[in-house]
N, C-alpha and C. Protein backbone atom coordinates (compact mmCIF):
# COMPACT_ATOMS: atom_id res chain seq x y z
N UNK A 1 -22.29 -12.57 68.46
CA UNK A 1 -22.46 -13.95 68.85
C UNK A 1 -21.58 -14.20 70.05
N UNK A 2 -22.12 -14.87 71.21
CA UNK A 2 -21.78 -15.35 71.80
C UNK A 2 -21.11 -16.33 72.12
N UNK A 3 -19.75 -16.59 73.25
CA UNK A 3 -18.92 -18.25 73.75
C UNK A 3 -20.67 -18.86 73.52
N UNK A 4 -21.40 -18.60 74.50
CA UNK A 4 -22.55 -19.50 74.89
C UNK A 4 -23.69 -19.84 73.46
N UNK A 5 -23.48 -18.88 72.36
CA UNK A 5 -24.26 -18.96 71.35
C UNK A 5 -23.13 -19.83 70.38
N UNK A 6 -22.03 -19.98 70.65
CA UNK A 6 -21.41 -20.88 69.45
C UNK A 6 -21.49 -22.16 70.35
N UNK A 7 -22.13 -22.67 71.74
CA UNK A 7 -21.46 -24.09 71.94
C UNK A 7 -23.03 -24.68 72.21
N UNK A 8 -23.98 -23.34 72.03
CA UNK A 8 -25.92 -24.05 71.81
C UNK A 8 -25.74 -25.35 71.08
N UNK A 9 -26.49 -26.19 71.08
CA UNK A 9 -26.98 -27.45 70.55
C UNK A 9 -27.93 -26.65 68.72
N UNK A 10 -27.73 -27.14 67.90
CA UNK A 10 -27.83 -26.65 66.67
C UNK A 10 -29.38 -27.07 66.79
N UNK A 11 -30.46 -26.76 65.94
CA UNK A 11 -31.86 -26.75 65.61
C UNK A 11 -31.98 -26.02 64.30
N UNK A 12 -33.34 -27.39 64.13
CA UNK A 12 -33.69 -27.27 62.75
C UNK A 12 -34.71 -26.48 62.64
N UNK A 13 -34.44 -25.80 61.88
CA UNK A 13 -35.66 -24.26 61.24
C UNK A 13 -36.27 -24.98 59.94
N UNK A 14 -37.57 -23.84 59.76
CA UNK A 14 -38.24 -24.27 58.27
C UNK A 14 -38.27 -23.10 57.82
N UNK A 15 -38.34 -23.11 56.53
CA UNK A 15 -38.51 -21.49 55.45
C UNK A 15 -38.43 -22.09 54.21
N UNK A 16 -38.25 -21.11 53.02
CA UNK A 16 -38.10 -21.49 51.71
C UNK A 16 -36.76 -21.04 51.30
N UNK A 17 -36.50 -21.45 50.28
CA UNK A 17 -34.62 -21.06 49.42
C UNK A 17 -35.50 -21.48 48.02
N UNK A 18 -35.08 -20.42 47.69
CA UNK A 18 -34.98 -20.49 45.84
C UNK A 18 -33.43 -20.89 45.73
N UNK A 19 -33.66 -21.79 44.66
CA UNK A 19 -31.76 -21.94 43.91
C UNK A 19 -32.22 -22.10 41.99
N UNK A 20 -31.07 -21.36 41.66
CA UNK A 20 -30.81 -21.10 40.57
C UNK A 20 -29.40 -21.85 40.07
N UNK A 21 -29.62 -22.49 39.02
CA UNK A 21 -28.16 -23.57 38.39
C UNK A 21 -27.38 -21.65 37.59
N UNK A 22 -26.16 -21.77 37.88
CA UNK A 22 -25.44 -20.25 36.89
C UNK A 22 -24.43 -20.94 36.51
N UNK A 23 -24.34 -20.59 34.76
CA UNK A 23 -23.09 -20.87 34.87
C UNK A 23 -22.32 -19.61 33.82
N UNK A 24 -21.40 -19.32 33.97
CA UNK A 24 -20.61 -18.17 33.12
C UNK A 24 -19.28 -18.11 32.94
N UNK A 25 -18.58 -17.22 32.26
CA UNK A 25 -17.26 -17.49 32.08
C UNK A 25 -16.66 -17.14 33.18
N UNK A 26 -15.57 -17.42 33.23
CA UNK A 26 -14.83 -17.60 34.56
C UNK A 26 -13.83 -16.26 34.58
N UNK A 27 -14.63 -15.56 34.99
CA UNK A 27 -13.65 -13.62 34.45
C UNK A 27 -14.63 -12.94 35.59
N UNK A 28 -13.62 -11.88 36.22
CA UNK A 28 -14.16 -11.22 37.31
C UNK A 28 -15.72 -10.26 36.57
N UNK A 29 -15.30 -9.89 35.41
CA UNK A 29 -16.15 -9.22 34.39
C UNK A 29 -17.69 -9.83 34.60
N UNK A 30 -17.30 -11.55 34.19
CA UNK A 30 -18.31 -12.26 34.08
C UNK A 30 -19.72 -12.41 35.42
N UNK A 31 -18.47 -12.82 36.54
CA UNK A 31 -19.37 -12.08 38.05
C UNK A 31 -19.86 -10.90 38.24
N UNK A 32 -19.29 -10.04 37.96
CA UNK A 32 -20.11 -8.82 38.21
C UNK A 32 -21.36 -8.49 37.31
N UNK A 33 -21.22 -8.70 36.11
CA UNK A 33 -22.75 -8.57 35.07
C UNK A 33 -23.81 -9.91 35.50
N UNK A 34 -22.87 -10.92 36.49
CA UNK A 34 -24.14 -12.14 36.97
C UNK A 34 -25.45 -11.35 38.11
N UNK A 35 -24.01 -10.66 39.17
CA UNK A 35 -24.45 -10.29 40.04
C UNK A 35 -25.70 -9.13 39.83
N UNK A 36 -25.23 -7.99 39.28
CA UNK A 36 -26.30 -7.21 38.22
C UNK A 36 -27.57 -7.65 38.39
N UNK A 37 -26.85 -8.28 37.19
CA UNK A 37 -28.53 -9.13 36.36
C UNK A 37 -29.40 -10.41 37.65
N UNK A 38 -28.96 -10.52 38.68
CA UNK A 38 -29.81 -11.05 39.90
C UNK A 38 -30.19 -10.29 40.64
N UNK A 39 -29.11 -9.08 40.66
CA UNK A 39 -30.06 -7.57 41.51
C UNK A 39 -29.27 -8.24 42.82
N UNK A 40 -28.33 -8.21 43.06
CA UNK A 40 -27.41 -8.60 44.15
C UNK A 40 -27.25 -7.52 44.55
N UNK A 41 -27.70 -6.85 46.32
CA UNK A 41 -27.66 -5.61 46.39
C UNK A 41 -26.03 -4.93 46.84
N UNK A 42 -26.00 -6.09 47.66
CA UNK A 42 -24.65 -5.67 48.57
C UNK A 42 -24.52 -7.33 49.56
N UNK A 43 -23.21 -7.67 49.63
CA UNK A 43 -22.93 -8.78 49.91
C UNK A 43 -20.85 -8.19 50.53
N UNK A 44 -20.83 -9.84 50.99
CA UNK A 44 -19.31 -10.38 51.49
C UNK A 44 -19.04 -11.17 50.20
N UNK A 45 -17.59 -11.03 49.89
CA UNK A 45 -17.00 -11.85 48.67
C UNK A 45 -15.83 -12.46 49.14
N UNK A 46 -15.48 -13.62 48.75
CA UNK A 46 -14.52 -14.86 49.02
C UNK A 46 -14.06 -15.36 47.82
N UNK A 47 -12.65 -15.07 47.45
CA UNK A 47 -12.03 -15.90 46.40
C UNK A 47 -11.02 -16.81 46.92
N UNK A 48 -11.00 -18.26 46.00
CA UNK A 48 -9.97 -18.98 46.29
C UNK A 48 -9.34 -18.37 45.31
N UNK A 49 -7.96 -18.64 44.75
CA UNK A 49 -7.09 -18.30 44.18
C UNK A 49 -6.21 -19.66 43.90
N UNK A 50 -5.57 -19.69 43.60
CA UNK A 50 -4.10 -20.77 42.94
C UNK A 50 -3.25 -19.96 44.24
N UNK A 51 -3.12 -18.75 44.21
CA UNK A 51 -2.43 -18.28 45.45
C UNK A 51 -2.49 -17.79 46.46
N UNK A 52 -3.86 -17.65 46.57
CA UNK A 52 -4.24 -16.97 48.23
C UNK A 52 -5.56 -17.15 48.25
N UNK A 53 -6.35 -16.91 49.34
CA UNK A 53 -7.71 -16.47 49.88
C UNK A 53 -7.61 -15.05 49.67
N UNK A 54 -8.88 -14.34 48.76
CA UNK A 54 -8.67 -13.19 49.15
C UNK A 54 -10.65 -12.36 49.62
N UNK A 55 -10.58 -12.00 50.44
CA UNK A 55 -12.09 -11.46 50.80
C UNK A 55 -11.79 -9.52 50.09
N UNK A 56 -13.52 -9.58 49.75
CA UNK A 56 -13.71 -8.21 49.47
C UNK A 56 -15.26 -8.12 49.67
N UNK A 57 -15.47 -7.01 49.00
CA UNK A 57 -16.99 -6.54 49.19
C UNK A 57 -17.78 -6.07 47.83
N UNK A 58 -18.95 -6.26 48.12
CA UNK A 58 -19.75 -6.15 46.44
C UNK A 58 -20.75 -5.02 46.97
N UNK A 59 -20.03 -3.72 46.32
CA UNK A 59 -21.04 -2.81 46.86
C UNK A 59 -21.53 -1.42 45.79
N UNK A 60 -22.14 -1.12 45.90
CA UNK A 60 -22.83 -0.23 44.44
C UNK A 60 -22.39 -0.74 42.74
N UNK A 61 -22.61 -2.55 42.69
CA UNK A 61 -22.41 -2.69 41.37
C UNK A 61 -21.32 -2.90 41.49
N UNK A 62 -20.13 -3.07 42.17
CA UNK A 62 -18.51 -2.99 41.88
C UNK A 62 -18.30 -4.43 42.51
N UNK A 63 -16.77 -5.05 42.11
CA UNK A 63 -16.47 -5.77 43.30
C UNK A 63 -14.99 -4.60 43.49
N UNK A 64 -14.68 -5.05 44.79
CA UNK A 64 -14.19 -4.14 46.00
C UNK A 64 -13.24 -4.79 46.65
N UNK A 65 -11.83 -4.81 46.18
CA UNK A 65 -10.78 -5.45 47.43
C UNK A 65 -9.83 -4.76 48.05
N UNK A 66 -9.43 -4.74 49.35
CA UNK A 66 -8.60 -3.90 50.11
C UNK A 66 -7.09 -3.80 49.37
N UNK A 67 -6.68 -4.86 48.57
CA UNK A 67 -5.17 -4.69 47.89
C UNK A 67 -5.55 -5.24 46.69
N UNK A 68 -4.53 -5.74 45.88
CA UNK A 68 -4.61 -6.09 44.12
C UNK A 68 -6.14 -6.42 43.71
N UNK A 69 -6.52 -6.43 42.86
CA UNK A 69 -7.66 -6.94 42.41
C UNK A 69 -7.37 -8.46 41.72
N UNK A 70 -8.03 -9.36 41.98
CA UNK A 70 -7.94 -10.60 41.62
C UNK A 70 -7.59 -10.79 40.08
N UNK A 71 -6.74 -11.74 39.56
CA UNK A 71 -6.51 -12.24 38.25
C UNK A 71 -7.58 -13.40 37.76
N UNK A 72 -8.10 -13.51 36.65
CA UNK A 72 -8.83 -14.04 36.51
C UNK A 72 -8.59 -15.32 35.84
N UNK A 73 -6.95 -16.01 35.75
CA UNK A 73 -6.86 -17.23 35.68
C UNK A 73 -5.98 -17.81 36.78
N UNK A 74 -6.37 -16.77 37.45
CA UNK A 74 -5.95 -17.74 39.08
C UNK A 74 -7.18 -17.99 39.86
N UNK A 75 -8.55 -17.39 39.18
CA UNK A 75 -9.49 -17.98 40.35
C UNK A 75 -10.21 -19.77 40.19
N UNK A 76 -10.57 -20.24 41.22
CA UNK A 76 -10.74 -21.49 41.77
C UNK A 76 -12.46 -21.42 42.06
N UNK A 77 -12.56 -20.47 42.81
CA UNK A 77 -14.26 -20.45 43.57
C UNK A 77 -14.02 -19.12 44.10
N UNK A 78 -15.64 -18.86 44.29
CA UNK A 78 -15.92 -17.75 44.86
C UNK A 78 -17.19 -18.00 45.27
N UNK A 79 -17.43 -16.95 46.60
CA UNK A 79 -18.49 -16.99 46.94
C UNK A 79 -19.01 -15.62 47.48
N UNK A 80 -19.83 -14.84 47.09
CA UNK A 80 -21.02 -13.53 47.35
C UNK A 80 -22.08 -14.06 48.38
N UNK A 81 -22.13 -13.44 49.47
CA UNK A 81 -23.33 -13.72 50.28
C UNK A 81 -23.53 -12.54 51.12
N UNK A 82 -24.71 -12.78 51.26
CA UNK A 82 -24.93 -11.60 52.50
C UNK A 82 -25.98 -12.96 53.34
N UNK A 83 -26.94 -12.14 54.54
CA UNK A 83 -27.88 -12.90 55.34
C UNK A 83 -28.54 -13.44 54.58
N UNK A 84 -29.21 -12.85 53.41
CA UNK A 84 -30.33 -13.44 52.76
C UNK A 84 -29.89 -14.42 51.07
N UNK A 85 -28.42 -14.34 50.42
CA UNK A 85 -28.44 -15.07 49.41
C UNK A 85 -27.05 -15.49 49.46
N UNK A 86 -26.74 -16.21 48.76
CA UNK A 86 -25.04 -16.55 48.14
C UNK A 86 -24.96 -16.88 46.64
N UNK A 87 -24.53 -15.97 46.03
CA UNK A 87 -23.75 -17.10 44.86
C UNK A 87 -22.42 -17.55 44.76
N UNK A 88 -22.50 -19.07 44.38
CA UNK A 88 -21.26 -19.81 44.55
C UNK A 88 -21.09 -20.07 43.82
N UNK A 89 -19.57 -20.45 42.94
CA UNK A 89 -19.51 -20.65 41.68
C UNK A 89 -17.88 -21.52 41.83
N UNK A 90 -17.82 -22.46 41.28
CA UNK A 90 -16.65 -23.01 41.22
C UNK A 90 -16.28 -23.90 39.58
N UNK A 91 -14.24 -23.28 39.50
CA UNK A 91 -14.30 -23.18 38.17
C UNK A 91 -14.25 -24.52 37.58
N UNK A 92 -14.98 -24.46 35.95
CA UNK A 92 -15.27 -25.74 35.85
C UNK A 92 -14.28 -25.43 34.36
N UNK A 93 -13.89 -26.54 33.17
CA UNK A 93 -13.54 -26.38 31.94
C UNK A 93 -14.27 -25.16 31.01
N UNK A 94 -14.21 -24.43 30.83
CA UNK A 94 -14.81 -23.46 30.15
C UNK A 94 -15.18 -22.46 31.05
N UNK A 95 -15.32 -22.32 32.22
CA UNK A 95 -16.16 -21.13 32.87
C UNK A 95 -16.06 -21.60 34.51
N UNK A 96 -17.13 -20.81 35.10
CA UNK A 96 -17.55 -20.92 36.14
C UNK A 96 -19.09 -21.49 36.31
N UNK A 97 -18.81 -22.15 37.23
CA UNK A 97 -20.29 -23.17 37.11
C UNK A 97 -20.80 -23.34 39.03
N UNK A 98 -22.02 -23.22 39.05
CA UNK A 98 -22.67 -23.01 40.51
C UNK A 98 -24.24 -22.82 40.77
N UNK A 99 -24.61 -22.50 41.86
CA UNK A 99 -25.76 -21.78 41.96
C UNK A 99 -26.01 -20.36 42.36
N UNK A 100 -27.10 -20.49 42.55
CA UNK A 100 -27.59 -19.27 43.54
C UNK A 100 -28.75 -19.48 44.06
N UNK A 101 -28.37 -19.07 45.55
CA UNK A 101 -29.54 -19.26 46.47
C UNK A 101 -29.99 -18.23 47.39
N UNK A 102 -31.25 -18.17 47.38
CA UNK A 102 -32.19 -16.81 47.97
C UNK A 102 -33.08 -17.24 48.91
N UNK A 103 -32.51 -17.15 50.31
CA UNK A 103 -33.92 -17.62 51.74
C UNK A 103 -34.81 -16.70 51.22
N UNK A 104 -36.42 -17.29 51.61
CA UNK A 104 -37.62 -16.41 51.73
C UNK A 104 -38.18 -16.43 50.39
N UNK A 105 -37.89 -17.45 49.81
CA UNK A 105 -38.56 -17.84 48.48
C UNK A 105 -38.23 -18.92 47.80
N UNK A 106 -38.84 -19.72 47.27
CA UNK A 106 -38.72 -20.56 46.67
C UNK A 106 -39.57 -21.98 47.28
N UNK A 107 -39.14 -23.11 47.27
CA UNK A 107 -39.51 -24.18 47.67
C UNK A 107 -39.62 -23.97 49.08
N UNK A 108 -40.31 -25.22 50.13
CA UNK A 108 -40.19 -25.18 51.30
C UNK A 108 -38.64 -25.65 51.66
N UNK A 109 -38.23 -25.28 52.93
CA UNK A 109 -36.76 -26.00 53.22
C UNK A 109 -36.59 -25.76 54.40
N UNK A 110 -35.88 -27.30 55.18
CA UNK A 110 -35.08 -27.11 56.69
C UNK A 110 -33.46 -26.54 55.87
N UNK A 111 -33.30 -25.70 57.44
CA UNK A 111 -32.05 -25.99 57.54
C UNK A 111 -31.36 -25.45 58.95
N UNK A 112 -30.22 -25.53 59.66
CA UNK A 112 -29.17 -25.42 60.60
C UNK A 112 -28.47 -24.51 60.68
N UNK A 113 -28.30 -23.56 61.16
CA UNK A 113 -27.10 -22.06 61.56
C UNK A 113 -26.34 -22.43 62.12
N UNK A 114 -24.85 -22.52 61.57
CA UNK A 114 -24.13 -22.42 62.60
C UNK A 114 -22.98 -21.85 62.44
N UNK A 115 -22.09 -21.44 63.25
CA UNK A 115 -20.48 -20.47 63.11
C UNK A 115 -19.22 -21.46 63.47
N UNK A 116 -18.25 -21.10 63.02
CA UNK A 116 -17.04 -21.46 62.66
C UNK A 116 -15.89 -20.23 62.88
N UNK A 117 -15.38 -20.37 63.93
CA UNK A 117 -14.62 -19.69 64.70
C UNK A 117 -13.40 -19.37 63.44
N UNK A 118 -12.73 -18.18 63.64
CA UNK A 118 -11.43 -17.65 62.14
C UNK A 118 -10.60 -18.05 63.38
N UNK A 119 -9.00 -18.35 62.68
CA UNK A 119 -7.79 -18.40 63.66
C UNK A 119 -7.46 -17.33 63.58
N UNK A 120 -6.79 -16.69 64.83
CA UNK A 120 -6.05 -15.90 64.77
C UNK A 120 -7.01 -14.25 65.26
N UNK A 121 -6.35 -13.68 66.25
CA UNK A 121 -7.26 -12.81 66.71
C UNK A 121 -6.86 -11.42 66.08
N UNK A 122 -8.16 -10.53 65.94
CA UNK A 122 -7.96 -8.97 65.47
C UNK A 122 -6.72 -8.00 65.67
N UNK A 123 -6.28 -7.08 65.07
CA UNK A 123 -5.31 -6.71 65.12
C UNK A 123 -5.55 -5.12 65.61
N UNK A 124 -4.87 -4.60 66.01
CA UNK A 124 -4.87 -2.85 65.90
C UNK A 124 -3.88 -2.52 65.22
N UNK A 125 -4.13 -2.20 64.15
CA UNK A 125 -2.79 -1.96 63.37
C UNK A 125 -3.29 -0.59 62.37
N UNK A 126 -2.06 0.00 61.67
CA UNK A 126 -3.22 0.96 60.98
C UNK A 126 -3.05 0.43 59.33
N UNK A 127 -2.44 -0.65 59.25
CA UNK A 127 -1.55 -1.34 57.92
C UNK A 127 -3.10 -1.74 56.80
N UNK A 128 -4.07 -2.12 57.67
CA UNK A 128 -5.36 -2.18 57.04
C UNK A 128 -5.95 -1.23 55.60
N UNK A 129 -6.44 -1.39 55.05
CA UNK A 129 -7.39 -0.81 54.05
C UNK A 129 -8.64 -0.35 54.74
N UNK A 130 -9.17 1.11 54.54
CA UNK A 130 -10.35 1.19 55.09
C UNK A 130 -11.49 0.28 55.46
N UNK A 131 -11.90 -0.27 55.95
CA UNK A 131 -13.33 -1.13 56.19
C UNK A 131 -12.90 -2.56 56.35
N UNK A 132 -11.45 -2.92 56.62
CA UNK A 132 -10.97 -3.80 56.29
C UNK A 132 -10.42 -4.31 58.02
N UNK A 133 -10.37 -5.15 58.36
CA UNK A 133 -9.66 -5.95 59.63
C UNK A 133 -8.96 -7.01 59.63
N UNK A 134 -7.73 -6.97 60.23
CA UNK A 134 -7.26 -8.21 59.79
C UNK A 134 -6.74 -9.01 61.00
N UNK A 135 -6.74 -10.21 60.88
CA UNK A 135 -6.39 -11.18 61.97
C UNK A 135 -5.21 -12.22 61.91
N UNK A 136 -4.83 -12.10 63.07
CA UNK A 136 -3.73 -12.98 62.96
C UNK A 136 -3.45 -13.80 63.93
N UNK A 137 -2.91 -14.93 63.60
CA UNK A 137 -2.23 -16.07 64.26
C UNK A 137 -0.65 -16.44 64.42
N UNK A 138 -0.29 -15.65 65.09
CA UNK A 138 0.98 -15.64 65.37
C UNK A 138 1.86 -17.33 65.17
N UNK A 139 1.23 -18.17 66.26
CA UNK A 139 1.81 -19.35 66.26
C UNK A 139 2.03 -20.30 65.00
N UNK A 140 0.57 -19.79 64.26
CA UNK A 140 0.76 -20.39 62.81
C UNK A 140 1.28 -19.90 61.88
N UNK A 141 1.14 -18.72 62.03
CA UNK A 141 2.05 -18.00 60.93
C UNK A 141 1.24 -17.21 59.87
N UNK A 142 -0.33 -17.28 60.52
CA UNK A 142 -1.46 -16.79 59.55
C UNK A 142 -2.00 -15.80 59.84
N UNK A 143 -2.74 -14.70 58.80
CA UNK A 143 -3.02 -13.67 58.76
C UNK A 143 -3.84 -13.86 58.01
N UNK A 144 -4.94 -12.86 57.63
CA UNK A 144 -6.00 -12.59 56.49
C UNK A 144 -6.63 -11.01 57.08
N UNK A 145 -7.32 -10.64 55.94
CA UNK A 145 -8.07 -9.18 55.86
C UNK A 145 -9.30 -9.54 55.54
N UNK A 146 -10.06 -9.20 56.58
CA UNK A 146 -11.30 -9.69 56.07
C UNK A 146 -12.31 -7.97 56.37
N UNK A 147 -13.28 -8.12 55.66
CA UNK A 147 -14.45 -6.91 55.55
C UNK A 147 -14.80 -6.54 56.78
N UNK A 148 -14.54 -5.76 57.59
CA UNK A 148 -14.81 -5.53 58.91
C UNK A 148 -16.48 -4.75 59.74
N UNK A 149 -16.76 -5.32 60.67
CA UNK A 149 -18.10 -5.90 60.84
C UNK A 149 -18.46 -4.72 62.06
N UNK A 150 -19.87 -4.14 62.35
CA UNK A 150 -19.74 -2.80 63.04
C UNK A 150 -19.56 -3.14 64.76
N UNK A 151 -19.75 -4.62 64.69
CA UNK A 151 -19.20 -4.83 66.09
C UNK A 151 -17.66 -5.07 66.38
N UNK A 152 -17.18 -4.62 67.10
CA UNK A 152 -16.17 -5.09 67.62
C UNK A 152 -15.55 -6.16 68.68
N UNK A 153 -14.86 -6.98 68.19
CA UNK A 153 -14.63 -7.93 69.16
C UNK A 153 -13.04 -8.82 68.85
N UNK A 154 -12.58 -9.41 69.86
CA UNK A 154 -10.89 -9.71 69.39
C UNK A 154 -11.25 -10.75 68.53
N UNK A 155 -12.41 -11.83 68.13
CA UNK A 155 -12.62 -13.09 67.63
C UNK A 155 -13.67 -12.91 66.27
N UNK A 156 -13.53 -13.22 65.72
CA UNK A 156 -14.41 -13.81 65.17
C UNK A 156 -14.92 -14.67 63.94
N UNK A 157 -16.24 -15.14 63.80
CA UNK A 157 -16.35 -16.56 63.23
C UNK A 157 -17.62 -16.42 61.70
N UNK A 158 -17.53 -17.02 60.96
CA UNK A 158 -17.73 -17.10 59.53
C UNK A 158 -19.25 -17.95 60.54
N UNK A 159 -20.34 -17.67 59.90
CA UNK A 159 -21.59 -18.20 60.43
C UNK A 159 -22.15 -18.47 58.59
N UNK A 160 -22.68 -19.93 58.84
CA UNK A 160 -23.18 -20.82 58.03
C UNK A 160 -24.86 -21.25 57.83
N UNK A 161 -25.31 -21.26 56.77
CA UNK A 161 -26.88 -22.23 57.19
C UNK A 161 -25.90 -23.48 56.15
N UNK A 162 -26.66 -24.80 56.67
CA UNK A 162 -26.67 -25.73 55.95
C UNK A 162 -28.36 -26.29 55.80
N UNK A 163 -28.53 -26.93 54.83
CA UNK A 163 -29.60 -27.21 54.06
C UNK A 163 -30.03 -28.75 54.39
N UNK A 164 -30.77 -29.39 54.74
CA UNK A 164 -31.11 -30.91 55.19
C UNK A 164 -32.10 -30.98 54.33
N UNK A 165 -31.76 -31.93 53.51
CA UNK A 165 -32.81 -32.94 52.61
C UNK A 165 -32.08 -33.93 53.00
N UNK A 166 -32.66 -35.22 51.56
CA UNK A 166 -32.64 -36.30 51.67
C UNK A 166 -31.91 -36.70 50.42
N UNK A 167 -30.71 -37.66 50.99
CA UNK A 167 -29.99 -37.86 49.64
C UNK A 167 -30.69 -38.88 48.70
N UNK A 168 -30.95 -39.13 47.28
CA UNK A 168 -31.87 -39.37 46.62
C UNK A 168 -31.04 -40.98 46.31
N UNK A 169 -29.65 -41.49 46.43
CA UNK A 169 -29.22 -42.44 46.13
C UNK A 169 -29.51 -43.34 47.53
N UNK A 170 -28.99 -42.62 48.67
CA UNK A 170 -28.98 -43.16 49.63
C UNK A 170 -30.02 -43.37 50.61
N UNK A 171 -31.27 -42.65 50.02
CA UNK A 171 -32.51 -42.21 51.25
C UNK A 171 -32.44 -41.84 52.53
N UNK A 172 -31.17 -41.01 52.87
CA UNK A 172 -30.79 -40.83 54.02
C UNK A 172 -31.34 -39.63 53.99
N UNK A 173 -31.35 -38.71 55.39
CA UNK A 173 -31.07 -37.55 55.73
C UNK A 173 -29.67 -36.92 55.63
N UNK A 174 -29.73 -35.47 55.70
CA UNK A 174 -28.13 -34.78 55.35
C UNK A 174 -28.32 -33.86 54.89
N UNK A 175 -27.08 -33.27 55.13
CA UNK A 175 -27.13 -31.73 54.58
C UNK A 175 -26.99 -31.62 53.25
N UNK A 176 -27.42 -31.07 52.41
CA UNK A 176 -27.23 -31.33 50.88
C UNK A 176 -27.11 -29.99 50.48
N UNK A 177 -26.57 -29.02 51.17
CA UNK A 177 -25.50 -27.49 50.65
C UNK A 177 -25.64 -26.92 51.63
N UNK A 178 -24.84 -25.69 51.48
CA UNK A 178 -24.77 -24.96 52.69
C UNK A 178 -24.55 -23.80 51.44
N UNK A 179 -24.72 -22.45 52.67
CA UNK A 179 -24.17 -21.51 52.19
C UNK A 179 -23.73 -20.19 53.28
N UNK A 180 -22.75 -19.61 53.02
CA UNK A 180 -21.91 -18.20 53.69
C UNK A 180 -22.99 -17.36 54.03
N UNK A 181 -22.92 -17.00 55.41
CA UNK A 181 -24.09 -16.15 55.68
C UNK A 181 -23.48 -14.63 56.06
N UNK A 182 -22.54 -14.81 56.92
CA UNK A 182 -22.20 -13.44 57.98
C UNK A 182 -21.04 -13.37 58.40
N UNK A 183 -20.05 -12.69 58.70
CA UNK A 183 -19.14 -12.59 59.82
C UNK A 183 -19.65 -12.34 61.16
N UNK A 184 -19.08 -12.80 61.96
CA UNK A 184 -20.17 -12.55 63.57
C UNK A 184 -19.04 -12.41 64.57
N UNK A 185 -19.32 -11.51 65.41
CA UNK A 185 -18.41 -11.04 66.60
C UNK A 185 -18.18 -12.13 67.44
N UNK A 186 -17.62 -12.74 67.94
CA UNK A 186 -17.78 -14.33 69.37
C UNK A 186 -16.66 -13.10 70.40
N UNK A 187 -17.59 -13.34 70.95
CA UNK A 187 -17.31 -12.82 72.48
C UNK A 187 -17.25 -13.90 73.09
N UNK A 188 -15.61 -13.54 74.38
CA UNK A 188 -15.45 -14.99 75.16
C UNK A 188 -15.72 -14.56 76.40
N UNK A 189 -16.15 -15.62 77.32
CA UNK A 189 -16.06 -15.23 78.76
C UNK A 189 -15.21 -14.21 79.50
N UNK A 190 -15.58 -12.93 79.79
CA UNK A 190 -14.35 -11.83 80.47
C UNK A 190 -14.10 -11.14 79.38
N UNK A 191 -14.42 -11.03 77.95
CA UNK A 191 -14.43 -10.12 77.16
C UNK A 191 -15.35 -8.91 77.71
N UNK A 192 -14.85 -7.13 78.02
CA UNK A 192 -15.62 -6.52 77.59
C UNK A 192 -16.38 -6.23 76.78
N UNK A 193 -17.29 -5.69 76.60
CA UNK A 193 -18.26 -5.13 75.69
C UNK A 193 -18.85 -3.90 76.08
C-alpha cells in the first residue's frame, strides 16, 4: 500500500458477509476447537490482555506466538482474521462472546477498506522470533511484534473493511462493524522499493 493509496478518498463496494453469533468459554483451548470446527484455514491473531497486546498466528490448527503463550484469565478480546474472515470475540461473564464473519457469502452487503497507519517504524534487529517484526517508537516509548508480511517496508498499517447499514433505532446510515483484514506495507514518498 501506498502514501497515495492511504490518503485515496474511501468508496463504497457491494458483496456478501455471512456472520455467525459464537459464543464459548473464554480459554485459549476454547478458540482453537472454535476455529477448527469453522475450518479457519490460516489467519493473523490479536489479543488484548489485562497486560499487553499480544499478536500471533493461527497456522496448521495451532495458535502460534513469538514469546509466552497467553494466560487465559488475562484475556479481554481477540481477534483471527485473514482477507476473507475474522472472528471476534470479547470477554463477557461466563465466556467469550462475538461473531464471525466470512466475505463472499452470506447476505448482500456495502462496505469501506481502509488502513490505519502502526506507530513506530520496523526494526533490524535479530532480537525477533522467526516470522516475527517488530516496530518501534522511540519518542513514545512503544514497541510491538507483529507477524511479519512478505513485503518489506519501514511502515506499516493494520487495513480494515467496515460494514454500512442502517441503524435500526436511529434510521440513519453507518457503519455497523468492521473487521481486521491485513497488515499492509505503506510506502512513503522517496522510499525505495
Amino acid at each position: 500500500m501506498n502514501h497515495e493509496a492511504l490518503l485515496r478518498p474511501t468508496e463504497i463496494k457491494a458483496g456478501k458477509s455471512l456472520i455467525k453469533d459464537i459464543a464459548i468459554p473464554a480459554a485459549a483451548a476454547g478458540l482453537q476447537a472454535k476455529l477448527q470446527e469453522l475450518d479457519f484455514q490460516t489467519g493473523l491473531v490479536v489479543l488484548w490482555q489485562i497486560n499487553a497486546i499480544s499478536w500471533g498466528k493461527w497456522e496448521g490448527g495451532q495458535l502460534h506466538f513469538p514469546e509466552t503463550a497467553p494466560q487465559d484469565g488475562l484475556l479481554l478480546e481477540v481477534r483471527v482474521f485473514n482477507e476473507n474472515e475474522e472472528l471476534h470475540l470479547l470477554k463477557q461473564v461466563g465466556g467469550f462472546e462475538g461473531r464471525y464473519r466470512k466475505d463472499g457469502e452470506g447476505e448482500e452487503a456495502e462496505y469501506i477498506d481502509s488502513a490505519s497507519r502502526f506507530w513506530g517504524r520496523k526494526t533490524e534487529t535479530q532480537e525477533c522470533a522467526e516470522g516475527y517484526m517488530k516496530l518501534v517508537d522511540g519518542d513514545r516509548k512503544l514497541q510491538m511484534l507483529l507477524p511479519a508480511i512478505e513485503a518489506e517496508a519501514e511502515y506499516y498499517a493494520l487495513e480494515t473493511r467496515s460494514y454500512v447499514g442502517i441503524n435500526e433505532q436511529t434510521a440513519q446510515a453507518g457503519y455497523v462493524d468492521y473487521r481486521f483484514k491485513a497488515i499492509r506495507p505503506v510506502y512513503v514518498k522517496g522510499d525505495a522499493r
